[in-house]
N, C-alpha and C. Protein backbone atom coordinates (compact mmCIF):
# COMPACT_ATOMS: atom_id res chain seq x y z
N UNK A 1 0.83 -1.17 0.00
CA UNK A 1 0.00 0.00 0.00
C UNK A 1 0.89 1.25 0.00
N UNK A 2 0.46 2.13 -0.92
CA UNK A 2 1.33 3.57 -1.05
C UNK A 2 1.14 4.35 0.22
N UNK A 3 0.24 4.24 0.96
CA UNK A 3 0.23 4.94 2.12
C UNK A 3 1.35 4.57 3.01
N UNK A 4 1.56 3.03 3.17
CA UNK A 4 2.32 2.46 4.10
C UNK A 4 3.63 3.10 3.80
N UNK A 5 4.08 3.03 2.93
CA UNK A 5 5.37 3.23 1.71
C UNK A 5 5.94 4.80 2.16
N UNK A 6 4.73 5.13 2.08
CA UNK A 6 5.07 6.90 2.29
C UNK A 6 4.83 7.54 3.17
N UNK A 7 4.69 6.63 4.77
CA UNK A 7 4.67 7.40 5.85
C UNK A 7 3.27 8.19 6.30
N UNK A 8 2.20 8.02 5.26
CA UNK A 8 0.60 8.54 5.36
C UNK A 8 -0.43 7.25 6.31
N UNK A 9 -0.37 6.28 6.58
CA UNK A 9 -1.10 5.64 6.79
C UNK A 9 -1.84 6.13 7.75
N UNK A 10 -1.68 6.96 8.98
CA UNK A 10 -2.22 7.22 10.03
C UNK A 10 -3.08 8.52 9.54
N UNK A 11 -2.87 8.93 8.16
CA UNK A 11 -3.30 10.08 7.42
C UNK A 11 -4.74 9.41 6.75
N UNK A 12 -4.11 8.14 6.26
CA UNK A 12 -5.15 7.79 4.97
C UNK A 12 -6.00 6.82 6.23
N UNK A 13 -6.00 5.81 7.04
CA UNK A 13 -6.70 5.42 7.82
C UNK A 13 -8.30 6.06 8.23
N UNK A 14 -8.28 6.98 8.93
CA UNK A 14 -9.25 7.76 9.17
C UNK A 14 -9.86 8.04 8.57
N UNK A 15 -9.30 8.44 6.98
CA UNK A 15 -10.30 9.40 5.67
C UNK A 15 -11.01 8.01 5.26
N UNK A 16 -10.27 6.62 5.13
CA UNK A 16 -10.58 6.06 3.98
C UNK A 16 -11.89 5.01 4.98
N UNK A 17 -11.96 5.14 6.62
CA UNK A 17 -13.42 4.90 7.21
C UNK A 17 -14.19 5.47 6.96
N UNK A 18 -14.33 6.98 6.34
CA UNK A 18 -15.35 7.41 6.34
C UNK A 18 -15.91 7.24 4.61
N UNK A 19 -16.87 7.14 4.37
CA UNK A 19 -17.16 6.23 2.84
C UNK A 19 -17.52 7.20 1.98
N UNK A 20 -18.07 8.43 2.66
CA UNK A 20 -18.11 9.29 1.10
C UNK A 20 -17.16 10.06 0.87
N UNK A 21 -15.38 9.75 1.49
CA UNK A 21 -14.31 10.42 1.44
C UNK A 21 -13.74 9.50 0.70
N UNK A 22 -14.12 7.94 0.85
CA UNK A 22 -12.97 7.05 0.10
C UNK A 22 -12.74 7.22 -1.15
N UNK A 23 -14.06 7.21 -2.04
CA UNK A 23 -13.45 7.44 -3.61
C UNK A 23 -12.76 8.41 -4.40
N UNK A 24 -12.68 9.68 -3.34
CA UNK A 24 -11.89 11.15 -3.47
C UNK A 24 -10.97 10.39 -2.76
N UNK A 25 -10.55 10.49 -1.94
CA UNK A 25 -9.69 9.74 -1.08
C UNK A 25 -8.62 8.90 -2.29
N UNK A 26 -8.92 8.06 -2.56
CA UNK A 26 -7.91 7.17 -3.74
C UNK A 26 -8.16 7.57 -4.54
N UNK A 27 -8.33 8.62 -5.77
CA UNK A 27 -8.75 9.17 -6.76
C UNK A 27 -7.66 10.36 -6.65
N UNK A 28 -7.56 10.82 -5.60
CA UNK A 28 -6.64 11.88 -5.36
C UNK A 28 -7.00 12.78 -5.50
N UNK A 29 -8.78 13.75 -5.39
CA UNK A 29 -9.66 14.70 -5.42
C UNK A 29 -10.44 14.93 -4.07
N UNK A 30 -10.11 14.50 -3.08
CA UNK A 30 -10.29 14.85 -1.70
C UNK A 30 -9.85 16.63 -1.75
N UNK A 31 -10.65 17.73 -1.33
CA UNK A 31 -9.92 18.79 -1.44
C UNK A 31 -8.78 19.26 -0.23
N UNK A 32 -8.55 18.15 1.03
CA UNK A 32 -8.08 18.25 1.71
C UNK A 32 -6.75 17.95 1.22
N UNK A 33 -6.78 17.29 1.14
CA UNK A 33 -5.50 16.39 -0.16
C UNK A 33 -5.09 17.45 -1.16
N UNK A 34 -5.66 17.85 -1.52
CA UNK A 34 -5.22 18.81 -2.53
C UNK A 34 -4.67 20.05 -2.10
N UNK A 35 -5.03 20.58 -1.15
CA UNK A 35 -4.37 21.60 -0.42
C UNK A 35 -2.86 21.20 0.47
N UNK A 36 -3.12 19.93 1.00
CA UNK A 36 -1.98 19.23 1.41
C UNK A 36 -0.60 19.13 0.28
N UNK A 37 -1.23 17.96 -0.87
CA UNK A 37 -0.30 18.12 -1.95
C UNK A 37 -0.03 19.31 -2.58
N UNK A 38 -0.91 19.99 -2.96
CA UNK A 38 -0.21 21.42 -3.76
C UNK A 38 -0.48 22.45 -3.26
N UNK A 39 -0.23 22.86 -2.30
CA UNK A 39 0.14 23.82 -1.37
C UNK A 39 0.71 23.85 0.01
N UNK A 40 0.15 22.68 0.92
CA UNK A 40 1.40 22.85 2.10
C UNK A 40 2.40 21.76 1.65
N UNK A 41 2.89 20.75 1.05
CA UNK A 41 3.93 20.07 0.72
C UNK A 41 4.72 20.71 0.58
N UNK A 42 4.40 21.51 -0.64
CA UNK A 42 5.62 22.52 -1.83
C UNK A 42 6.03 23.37 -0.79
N UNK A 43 5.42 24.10 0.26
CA UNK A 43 5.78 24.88 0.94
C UNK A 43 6.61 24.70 2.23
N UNK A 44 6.63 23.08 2.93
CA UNK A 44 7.08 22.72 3.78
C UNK A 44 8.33 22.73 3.30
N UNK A 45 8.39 21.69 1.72
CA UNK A 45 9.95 21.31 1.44
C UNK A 45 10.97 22.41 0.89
N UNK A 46 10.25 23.28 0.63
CA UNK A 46 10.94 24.81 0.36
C UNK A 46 11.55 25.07 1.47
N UNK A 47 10.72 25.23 2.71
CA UNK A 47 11.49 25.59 3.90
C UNK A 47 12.26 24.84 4.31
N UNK A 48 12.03 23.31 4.32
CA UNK A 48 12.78 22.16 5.07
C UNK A 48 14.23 22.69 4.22
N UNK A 49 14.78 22.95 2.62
CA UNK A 49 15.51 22.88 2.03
C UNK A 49 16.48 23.92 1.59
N UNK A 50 15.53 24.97 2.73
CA UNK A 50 16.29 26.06 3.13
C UNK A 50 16.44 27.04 1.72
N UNK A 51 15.38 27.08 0.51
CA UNK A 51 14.60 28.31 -0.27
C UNK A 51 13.65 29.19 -0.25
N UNK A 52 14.33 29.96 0.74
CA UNK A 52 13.09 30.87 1.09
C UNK A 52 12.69 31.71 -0.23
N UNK A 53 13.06 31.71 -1.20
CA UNK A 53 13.11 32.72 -2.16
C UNK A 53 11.63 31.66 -2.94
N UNK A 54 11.69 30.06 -2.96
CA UNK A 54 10.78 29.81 -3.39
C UNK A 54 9.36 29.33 -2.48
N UNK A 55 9.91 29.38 -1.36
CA UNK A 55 8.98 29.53 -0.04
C UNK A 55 7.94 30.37 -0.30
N UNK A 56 9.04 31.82 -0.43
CA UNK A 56 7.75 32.79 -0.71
C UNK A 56 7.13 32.84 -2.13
N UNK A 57 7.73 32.69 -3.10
CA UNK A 57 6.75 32.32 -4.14
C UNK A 57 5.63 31.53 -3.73
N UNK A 58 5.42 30.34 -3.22
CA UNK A 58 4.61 29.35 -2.60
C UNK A 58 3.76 30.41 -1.92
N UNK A 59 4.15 31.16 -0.93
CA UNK A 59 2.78 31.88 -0.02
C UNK A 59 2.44 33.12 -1.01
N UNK A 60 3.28 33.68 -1.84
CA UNK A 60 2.80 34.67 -2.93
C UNK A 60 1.68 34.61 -2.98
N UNK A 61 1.71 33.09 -4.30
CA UNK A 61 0.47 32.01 -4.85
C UNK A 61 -0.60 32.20 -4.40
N UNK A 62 -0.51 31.87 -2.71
CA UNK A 62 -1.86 31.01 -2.12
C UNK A 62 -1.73 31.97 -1.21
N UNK A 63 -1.60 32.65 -0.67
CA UNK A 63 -1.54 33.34 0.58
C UNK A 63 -2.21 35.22 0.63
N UNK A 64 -3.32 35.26 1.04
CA UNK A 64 -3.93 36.81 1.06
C UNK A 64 -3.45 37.92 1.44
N UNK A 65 -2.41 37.18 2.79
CA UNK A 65 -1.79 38.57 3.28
C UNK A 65 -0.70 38.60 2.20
N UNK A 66 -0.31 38.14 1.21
CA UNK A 66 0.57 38.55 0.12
C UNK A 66 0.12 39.08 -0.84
N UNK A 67 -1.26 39.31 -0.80
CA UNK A 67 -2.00 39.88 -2.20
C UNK A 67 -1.76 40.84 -2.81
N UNK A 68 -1.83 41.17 -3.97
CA UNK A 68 -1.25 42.20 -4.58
C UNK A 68 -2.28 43.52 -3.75
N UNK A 69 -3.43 43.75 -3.79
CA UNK A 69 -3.89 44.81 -2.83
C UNK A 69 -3.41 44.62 -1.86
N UNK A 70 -2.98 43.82 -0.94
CA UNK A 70 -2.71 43.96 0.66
C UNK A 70 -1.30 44.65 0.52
N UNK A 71 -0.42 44.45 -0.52
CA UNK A 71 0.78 44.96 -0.64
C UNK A 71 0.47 46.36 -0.57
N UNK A 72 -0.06 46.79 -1.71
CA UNK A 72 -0.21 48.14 -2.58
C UNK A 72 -1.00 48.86 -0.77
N UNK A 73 -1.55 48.26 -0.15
CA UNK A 73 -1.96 48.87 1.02
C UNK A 73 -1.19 49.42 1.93
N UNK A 74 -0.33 48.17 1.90
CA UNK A 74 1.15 48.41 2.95
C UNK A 74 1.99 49.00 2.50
N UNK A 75 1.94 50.14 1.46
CA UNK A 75 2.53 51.05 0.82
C UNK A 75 4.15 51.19 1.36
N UNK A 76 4.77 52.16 1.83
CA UNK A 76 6.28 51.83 2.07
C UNK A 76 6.14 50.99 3.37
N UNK A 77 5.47 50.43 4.16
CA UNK A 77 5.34 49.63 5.23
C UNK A 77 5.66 48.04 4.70
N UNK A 78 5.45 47.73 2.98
CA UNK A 78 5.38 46.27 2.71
C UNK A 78 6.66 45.54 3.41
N UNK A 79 8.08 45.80 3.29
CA UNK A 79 9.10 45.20 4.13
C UNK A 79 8.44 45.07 4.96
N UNK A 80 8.34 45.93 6.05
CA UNK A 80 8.19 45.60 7.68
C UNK A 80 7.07 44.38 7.52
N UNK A 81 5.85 44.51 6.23
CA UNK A 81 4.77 43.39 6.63
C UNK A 81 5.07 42.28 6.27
N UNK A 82 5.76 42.13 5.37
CA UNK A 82 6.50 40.69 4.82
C UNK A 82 7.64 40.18 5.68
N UNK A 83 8.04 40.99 6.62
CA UNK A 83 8.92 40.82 7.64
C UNK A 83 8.14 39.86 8.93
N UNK A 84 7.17 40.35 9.27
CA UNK A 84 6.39 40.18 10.28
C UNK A 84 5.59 39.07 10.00
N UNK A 85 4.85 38.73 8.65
CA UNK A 85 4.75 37.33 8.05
C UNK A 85 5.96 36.26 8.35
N UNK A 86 7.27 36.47 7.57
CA UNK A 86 7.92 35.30 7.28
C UNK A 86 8.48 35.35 8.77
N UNK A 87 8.99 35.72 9.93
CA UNK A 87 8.67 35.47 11.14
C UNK A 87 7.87 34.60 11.91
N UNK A 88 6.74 34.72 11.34
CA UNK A 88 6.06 33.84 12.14
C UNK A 88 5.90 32.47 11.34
N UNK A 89 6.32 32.35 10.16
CA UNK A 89 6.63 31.01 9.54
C UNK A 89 8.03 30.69 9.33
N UNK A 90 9.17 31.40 9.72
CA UNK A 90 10.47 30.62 9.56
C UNK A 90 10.98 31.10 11.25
């Protein structure tokens, strides 16, 4: 089993009792899963691998307090706010 293989089992266990999660569940369209795989994965192993440069691309992407209005808000303040973000994630 790929779960076993890859350290998920205690992940996939739980989802795959509950029955209208299983066929998303192994299908790989669970939206929990999907946020897991393409967005906190990419973003963990960025950090684990010590690229913050593509870290923050990753929270760019997906992340509101990086939004292009929230920037343009934080007018010459954006350092200090992108400061005060990656702080509390690195």
């Amino acid at each position: 089993m790929v779960a076993a293989r890859s350290g998920f089992l205690e992940l996939y266990h739980p989802l795959y009792a509950v029955e209208r999660f299983r066929t998303r569940l192994l299908n790989g369209s669970l939206p929990a899963l999907r946020f897991l795989r393409g967005e906190l994965l990419p973003f963990l192993k960025a950090s684990r691998d010590q690229k913050p440069f593509e870290a923050m691309a990753i929270l760019r992407r997906y992340s509101p307090l990086l939004s292009s209005e929230v920037l343009k808000e934080a007018g010459k303040q954006q350092v200090a706010h992108i400061a005060s973000i990656s702080t509390i994630l690195f």
